[in-house]
PDB file of N, CA and C in Angstrom:
ATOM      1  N   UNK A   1      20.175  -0.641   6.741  1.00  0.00           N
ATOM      2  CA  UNK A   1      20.034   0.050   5.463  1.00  0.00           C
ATOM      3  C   UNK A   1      19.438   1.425   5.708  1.00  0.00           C
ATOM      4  N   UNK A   2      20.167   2.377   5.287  1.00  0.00           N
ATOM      5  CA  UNK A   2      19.874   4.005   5.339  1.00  0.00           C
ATOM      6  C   UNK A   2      17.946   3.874   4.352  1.00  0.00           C
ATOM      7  N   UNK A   3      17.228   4.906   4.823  1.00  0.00           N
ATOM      8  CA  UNK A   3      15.968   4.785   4.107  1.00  0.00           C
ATOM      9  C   UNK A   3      16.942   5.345   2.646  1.00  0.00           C
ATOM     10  N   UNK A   4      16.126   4.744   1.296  1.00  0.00           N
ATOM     11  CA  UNK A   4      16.581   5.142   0.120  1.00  0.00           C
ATOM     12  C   UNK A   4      16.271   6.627  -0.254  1.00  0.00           C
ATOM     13  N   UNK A   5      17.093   7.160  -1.413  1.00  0.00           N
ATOM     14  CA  UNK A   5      16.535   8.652  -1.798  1.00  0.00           C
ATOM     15  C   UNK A   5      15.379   8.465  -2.611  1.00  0.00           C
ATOM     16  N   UNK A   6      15.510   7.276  -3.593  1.00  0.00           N
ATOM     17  CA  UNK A   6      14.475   7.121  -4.637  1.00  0.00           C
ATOM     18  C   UNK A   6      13.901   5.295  -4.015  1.00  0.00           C
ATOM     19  N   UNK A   7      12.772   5.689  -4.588  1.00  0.00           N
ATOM     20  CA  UNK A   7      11.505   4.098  -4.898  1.00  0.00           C
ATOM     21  C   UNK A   7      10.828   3.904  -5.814  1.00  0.00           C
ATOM     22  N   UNK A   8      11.616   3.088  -7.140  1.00  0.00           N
ATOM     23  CA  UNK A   8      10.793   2.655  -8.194  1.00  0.00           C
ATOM     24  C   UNK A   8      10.412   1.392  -8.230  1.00  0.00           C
ATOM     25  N   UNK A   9       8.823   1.619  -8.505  1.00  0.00           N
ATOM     26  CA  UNK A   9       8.059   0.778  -8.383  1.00  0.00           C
ATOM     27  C   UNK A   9       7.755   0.106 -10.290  1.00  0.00           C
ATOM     28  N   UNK A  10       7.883  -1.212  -9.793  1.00  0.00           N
ATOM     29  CA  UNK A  10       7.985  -1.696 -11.322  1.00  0.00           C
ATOM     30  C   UNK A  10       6.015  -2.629 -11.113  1.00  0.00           C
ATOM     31  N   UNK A  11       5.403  -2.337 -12.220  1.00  0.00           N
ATOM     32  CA  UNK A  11       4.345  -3.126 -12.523  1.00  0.00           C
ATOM     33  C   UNK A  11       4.237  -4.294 -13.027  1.00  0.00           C
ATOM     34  N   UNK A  12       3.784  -5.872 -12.438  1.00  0.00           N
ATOM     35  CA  UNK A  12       4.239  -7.300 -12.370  1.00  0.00           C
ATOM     36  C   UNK A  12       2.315  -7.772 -13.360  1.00  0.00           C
ATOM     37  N   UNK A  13       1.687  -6.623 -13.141  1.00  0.00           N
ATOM     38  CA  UNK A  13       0.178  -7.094 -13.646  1.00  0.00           C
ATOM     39  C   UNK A  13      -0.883  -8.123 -12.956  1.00  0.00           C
ATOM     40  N   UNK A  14      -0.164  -8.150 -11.163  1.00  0.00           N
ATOM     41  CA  UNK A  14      -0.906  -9.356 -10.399  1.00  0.00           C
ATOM     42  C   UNK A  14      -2.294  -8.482 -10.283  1.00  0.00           C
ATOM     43  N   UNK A  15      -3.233  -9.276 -10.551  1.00  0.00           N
ATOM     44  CA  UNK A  15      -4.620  -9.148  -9.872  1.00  0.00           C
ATOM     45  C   UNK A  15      -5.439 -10.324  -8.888  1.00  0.00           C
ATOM     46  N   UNK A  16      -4.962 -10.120  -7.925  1.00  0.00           N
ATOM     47  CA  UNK A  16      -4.951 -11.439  -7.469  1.00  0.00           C
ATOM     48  C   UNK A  16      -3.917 -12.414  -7.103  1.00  0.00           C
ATOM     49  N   UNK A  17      -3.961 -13.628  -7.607  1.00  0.00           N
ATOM     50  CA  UNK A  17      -2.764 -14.158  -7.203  1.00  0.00           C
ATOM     51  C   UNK A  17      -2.358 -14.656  -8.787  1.00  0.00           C
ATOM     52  N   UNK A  18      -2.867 -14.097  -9.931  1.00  0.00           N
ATOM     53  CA  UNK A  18      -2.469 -14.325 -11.427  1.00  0.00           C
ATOM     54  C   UNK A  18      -1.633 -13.284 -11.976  1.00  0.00           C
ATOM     55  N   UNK A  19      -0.752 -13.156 -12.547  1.00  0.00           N
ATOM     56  CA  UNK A  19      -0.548 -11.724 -13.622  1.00  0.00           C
ATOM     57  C   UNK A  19      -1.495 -12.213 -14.892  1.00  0.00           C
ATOM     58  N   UNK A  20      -2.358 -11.199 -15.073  1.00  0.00           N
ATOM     59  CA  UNK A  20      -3.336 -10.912 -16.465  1.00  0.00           C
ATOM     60  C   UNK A  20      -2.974  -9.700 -17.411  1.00  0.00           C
ATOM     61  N   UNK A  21      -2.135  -8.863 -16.686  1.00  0.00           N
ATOM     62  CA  UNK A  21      -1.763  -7.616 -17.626  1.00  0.00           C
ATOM     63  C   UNK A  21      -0.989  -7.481 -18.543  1.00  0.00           C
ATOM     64  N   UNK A  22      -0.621  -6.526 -19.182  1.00  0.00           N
ATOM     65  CA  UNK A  22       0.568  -5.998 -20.108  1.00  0.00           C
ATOM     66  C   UNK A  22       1.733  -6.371 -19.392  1.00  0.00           C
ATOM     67  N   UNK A  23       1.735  -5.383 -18.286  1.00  0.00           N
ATOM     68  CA  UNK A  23       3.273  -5.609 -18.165  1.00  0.00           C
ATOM     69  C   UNK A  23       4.298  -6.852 -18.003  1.00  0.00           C
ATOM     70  N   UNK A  24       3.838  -7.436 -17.266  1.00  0.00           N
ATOM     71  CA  UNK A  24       4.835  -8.922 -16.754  1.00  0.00           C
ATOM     72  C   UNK A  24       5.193  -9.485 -18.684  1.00  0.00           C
ATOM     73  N   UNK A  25       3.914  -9.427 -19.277  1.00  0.00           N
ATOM     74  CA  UNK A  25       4.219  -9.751 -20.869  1.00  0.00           C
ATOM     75  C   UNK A  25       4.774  -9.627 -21.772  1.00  0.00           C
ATOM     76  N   UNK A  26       5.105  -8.420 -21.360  1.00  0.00           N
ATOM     77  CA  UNK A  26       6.143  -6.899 -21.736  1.00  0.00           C
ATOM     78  C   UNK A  26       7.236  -6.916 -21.492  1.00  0.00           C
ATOM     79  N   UNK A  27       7.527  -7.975 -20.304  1.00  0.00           N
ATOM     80  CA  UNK A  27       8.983  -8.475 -20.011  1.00  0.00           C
ATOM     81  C   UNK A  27       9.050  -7.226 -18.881  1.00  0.00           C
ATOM     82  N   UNK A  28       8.329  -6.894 -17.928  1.00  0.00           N
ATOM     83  CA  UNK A  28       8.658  -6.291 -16.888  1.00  0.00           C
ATOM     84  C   UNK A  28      10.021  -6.960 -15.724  1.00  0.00           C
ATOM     85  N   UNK A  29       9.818  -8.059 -15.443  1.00  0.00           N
ATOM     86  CA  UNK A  29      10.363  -8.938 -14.844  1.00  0.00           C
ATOM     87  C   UNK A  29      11.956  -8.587 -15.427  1.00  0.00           C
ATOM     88  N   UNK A  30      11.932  -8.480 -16.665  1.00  0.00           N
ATOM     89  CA  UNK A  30      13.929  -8.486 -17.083  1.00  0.00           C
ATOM     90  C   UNK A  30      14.076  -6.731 -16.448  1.00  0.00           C
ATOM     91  N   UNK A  31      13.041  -5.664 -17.028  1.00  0.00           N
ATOM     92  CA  UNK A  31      13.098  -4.592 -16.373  1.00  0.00           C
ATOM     93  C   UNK A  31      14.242  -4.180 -14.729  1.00  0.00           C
ATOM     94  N   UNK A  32      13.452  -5.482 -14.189  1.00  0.00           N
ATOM     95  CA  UNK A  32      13.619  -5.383 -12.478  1.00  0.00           C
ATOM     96  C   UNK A  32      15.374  -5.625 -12.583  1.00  0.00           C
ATOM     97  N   UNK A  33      15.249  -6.346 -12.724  1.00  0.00           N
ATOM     98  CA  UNK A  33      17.020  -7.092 -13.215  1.00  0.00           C
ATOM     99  C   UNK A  33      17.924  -6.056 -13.435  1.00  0.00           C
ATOM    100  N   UNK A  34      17.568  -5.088 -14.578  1.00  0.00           N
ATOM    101  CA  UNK A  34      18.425  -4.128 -15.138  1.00  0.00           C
ATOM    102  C   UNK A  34      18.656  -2.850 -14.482  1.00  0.00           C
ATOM    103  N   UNK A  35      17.471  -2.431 -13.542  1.00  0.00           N
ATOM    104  CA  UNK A  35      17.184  -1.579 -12.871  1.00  0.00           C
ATOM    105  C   UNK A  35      18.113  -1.601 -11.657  1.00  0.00           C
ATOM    106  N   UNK A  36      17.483  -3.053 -11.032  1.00  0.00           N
ATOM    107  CA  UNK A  36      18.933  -3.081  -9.984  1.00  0.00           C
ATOM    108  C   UNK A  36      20.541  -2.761 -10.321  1.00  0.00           C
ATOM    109  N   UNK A  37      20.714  -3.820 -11.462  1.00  0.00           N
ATOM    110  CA  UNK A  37      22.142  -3.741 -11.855  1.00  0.00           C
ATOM    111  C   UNK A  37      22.665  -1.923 -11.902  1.00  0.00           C
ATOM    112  N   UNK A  38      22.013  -1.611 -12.810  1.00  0.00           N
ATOM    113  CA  UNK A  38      22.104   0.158 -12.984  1.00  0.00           C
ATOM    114  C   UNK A  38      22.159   0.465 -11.964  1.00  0.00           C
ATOM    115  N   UNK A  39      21.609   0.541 -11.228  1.00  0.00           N
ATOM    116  CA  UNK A  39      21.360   1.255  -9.341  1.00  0.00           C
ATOM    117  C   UNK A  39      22.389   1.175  -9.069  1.00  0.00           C
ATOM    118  N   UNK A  40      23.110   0.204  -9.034  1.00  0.00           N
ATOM    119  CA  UNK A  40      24.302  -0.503  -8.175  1.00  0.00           C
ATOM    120  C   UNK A  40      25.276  -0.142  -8.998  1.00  0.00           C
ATOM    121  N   UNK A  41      25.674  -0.362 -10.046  1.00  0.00           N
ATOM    122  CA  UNK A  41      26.575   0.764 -11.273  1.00  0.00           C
ATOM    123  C   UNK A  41      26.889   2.147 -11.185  1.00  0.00           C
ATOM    124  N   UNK A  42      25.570   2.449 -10.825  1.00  0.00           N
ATOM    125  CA  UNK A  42      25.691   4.598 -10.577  1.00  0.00           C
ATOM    126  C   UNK A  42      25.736   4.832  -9.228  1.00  0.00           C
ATOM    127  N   UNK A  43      25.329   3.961  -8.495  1.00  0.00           N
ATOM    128  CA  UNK A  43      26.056   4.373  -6.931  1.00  0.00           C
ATOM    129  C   UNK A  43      24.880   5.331  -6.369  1.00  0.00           C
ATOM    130  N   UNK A  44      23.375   4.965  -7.203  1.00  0.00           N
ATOM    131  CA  UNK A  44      22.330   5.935  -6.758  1.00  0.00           C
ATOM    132  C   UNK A  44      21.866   4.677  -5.257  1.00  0.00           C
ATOM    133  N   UNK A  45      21.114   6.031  -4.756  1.00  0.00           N
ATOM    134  CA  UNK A  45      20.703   5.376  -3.343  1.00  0.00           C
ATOM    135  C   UNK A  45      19.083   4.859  -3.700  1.00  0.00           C
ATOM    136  N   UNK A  46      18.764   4.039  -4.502  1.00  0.00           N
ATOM    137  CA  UNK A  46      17.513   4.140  -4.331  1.00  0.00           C
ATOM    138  C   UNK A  46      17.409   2.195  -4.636  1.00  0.00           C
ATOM    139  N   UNK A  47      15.531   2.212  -4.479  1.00  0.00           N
ATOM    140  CA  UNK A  47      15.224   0.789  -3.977  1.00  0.00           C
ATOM    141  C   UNK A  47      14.145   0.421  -4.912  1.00  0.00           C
ATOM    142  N   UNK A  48      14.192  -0.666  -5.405  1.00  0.00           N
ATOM    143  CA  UNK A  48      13.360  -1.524  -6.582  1.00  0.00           C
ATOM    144  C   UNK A  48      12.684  -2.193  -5.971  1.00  0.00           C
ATOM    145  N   UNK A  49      10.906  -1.644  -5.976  1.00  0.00           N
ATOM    146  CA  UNK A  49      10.009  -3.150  -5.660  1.00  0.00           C
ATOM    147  C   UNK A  49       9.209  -3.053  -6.961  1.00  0.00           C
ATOM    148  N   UNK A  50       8.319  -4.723  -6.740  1.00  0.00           N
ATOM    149  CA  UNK A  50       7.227  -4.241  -7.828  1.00  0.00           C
ATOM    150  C   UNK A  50       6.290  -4.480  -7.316  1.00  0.00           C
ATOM    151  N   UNK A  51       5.411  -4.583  -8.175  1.00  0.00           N
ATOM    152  CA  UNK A  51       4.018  -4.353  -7.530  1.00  0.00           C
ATOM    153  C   UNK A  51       2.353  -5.110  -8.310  1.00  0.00           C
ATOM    154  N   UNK A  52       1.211  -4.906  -7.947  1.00  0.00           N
ATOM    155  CA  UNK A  52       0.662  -5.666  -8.219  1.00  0.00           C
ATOM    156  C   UNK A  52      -0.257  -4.959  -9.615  1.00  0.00           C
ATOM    157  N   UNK A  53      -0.946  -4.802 -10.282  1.00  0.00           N
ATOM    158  CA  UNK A  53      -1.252  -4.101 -11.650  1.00  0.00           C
ATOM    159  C   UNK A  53      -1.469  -2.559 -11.234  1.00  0.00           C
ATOM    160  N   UNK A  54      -1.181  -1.909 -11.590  1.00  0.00           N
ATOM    161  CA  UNK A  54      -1.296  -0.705 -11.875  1.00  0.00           C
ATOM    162  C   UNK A  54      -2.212   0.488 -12.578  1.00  0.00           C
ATOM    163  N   UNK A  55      -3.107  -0.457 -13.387  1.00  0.00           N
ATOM    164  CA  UNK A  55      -4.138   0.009 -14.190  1.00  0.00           C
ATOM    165  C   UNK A  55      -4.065   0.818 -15.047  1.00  0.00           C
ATOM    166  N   UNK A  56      -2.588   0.587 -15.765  1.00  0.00           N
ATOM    167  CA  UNK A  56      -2.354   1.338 -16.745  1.00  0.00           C
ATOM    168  C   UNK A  56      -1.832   0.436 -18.108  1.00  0.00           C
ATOM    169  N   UNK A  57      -2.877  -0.927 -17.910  1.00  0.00           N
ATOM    170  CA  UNK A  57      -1.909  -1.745 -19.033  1.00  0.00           C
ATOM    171  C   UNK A  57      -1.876  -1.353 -20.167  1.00  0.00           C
ATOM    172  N   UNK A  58      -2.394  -0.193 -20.950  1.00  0.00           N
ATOM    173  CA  UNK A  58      -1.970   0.371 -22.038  1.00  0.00           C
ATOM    174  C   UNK A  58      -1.208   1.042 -22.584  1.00  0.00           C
ATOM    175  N   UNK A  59      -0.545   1.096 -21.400  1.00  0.00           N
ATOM    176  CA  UNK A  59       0.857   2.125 -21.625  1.00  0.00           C
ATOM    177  C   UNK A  59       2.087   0.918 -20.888  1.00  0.00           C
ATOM    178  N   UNK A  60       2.027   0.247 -20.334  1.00  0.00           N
ATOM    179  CA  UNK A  60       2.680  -1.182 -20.168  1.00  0.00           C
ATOM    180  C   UNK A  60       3.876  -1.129 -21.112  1.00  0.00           C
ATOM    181  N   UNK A  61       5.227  -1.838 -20.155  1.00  0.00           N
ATOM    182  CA  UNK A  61       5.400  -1.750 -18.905  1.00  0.00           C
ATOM    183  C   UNK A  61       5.272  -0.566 -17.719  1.00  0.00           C
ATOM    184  N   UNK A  62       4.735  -0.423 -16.759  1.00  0.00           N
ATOM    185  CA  UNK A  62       4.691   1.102 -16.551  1.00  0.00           C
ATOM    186  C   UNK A  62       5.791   0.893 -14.733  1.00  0.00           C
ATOM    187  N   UNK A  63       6.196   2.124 -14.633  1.00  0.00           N
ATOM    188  CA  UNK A  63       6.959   2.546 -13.516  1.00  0.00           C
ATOM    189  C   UNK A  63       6.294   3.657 -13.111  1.00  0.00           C
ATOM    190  N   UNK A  64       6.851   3.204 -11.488  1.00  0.00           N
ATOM    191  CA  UNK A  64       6.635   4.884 -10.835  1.00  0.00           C
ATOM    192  C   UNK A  64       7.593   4.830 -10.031  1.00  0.00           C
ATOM    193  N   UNK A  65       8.471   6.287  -9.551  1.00  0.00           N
ATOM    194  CA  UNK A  65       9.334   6.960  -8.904  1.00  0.00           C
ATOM    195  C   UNK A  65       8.908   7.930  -7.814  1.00  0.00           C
ATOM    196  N   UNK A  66       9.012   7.327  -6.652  1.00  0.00           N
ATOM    197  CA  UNK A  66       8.699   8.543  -5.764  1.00  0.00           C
ATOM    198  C   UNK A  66      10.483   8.483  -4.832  1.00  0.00           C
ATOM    199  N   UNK A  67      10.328   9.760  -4.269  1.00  0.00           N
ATOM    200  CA  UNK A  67       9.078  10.634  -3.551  1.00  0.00           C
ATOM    201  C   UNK A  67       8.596  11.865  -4.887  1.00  0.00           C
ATOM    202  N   UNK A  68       9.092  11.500  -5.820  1.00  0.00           N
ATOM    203  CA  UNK A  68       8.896  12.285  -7.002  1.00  0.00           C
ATOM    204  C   UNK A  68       7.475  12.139  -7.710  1.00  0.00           C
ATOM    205  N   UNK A  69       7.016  10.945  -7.627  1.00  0.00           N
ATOM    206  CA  UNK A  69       5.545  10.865  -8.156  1.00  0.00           C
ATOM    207  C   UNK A  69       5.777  10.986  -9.834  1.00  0.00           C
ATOM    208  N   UNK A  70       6.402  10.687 -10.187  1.00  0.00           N
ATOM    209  CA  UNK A  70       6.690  10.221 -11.629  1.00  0.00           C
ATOM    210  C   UNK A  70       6.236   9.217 -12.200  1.00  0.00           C
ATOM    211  N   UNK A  71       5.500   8.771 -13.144  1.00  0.00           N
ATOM    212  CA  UNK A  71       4.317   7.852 -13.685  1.00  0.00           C
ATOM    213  C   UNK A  71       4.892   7.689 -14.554  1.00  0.00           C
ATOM    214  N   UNK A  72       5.608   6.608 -15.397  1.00  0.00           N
ATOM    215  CA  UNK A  72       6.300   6.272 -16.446  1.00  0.00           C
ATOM    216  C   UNK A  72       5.560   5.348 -17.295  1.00  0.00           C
ATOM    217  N   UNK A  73       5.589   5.145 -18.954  1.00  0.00           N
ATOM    218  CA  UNK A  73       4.499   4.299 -19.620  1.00  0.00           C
ATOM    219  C   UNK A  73       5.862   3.786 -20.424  1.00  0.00           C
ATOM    220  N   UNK A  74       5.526   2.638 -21.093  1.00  0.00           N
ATOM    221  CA  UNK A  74       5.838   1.946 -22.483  1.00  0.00           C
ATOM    222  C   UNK A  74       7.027   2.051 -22.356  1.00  0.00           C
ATOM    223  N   UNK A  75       7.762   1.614 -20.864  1.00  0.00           N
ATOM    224  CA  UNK A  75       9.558   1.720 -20.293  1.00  0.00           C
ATOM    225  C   UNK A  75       9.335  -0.185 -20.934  1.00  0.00           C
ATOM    226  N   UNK A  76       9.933  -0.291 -22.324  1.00  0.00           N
ATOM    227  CA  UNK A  76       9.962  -1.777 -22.551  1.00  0.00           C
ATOM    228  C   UNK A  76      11.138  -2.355 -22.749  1.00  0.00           C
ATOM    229  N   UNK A  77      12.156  -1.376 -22.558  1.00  0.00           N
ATOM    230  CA  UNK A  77      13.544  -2.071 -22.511  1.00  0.00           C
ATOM    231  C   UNK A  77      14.492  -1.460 -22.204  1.00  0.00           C
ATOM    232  N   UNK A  78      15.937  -1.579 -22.002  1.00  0.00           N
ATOM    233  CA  UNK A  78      16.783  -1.323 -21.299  1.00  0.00           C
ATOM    234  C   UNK A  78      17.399   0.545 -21.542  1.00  0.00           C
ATOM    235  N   UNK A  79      17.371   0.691 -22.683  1.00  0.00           N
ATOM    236  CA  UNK A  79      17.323   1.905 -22.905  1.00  0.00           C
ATOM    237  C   UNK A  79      16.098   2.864 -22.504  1.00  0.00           C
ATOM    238  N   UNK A  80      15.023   2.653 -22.635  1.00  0.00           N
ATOM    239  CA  UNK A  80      13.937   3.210 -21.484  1.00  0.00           C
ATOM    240  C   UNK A  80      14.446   3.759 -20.035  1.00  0.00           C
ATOM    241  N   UNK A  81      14.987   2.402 -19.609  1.00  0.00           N
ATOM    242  CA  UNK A  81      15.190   2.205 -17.920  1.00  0.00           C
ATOM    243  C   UNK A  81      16.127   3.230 -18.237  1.00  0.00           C
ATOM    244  N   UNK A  82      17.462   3.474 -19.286  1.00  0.00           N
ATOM    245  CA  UNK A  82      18.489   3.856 -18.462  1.00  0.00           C
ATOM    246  C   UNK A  82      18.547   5.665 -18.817  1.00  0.00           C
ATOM    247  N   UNK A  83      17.596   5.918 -20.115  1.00  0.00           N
ATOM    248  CA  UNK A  83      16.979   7.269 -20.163  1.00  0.00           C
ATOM    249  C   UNK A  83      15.961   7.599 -18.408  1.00  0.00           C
ATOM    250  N   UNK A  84      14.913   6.835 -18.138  1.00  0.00           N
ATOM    251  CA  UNK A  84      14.817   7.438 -16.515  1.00  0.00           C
ATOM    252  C   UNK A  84      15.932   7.210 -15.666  1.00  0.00           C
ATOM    253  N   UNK A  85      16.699   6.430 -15.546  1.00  0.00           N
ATOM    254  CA  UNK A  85      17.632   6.827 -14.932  1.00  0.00           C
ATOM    255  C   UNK A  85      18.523   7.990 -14.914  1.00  0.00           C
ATOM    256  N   UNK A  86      19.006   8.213 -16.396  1.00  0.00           N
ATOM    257  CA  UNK A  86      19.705   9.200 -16.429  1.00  0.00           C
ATOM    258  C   UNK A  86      19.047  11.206 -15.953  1.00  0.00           C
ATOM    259  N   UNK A  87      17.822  10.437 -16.417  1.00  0.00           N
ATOM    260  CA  UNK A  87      17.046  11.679 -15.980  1.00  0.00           C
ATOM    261  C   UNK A  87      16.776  11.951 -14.478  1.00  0.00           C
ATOM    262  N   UNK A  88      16.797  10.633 -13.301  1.00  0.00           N
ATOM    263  CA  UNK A  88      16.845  10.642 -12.086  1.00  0.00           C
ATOM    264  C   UNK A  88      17.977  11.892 -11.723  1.00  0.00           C
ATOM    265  N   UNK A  89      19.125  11.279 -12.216  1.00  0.00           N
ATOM    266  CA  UNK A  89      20.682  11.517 -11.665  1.00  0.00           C
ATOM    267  C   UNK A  89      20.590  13.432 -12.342  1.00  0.00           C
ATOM    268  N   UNK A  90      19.809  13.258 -12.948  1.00  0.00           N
ATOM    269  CA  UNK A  90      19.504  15.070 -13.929  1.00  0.00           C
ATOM    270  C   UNK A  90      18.943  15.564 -12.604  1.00  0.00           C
ATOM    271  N   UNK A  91      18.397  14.813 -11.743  1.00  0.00           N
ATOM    272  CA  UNK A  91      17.071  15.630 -10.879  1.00  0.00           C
ATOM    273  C   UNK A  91      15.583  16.280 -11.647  1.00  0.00           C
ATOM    274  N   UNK A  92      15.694  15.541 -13.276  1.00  0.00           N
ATOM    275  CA  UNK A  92      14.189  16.059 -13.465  1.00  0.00           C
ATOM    276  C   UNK A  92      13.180  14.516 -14.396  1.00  0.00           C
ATOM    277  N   UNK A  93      12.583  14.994 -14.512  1.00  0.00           N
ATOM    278  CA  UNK A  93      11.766  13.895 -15.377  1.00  0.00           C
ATOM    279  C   UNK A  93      12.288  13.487 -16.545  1.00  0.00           C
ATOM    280  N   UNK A  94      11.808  12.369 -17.164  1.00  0.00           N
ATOM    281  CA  UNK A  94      12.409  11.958 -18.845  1.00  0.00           C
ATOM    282  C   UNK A  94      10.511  11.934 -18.973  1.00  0.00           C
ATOM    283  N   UNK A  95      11.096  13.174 -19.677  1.00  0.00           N
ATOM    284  CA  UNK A  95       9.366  13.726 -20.090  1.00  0.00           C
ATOM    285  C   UNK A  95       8.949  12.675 -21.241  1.00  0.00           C
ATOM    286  N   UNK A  96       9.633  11.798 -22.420  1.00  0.00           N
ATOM    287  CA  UNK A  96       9.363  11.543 -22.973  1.00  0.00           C
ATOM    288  C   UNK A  96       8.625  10.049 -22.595  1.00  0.00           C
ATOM    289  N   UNK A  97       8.464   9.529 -21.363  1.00  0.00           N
ATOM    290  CA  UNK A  97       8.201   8.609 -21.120  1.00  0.00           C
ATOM    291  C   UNK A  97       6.894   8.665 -19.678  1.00  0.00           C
ATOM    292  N   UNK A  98       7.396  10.167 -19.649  1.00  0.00           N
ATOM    293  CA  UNK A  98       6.018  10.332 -18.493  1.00  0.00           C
ATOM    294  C   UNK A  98       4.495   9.709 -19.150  1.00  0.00           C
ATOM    295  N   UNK A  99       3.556   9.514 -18.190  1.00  0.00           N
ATOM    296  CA  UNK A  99       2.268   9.690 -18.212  1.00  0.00           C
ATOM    297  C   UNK A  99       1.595  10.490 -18.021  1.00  0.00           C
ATOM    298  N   UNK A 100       0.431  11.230 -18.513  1.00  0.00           N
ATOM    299  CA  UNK A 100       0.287  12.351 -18.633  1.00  0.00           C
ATOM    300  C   UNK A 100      -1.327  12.241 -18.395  1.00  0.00           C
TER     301      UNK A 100
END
């Protein structure tokens, strides 16, 4: 596997070996699902992990995009995902969902 162009990181709310946060609650987990599918649809080169809380459960579900460093809040459903996506494939942010 070529290294990816993009790495979004999806927030699961583990602290430990529990999820206690927003996100997983938030339905992060279907997030991951849709994210891939899309990836694989647009033919973008990039790679889906998630991760363990993030410390942003108030803005939950939250994402991040590097090597861009993009901090995403309140991505709670599929239209979320596919506005940052579309904004990936733009080459700029979907400001409306940044963290700030």
């Amino acid at each position: 596997m070529d290294k990816p162009d993009h790495h979004i990181l999806v927030c699961m709310s583990f602290r430990g070996l529990e999820p206690k946060g927003t996100c997983i609650r938030k339905g992060a987990p279907d997030l991951v699902a849709h994210l891939d599918a899309e990836i694989a649809a647009r033919g973008l080169n990039a790679f889906v992990s998630t991760t363990g809380c993030l410390q942003f459960c108030d803005k939950g579900p939250v994402l991040v995009v590097y090597p861009q460093g993009h901090w995403y809040g309140g991505v709670d459903d599929e239209d979320a995902v596919d506005a940052i996506l579309d904004a990936l494939e733009a080459g700029e942010p979907c400001t409306e969902l940044l963290l700030t």
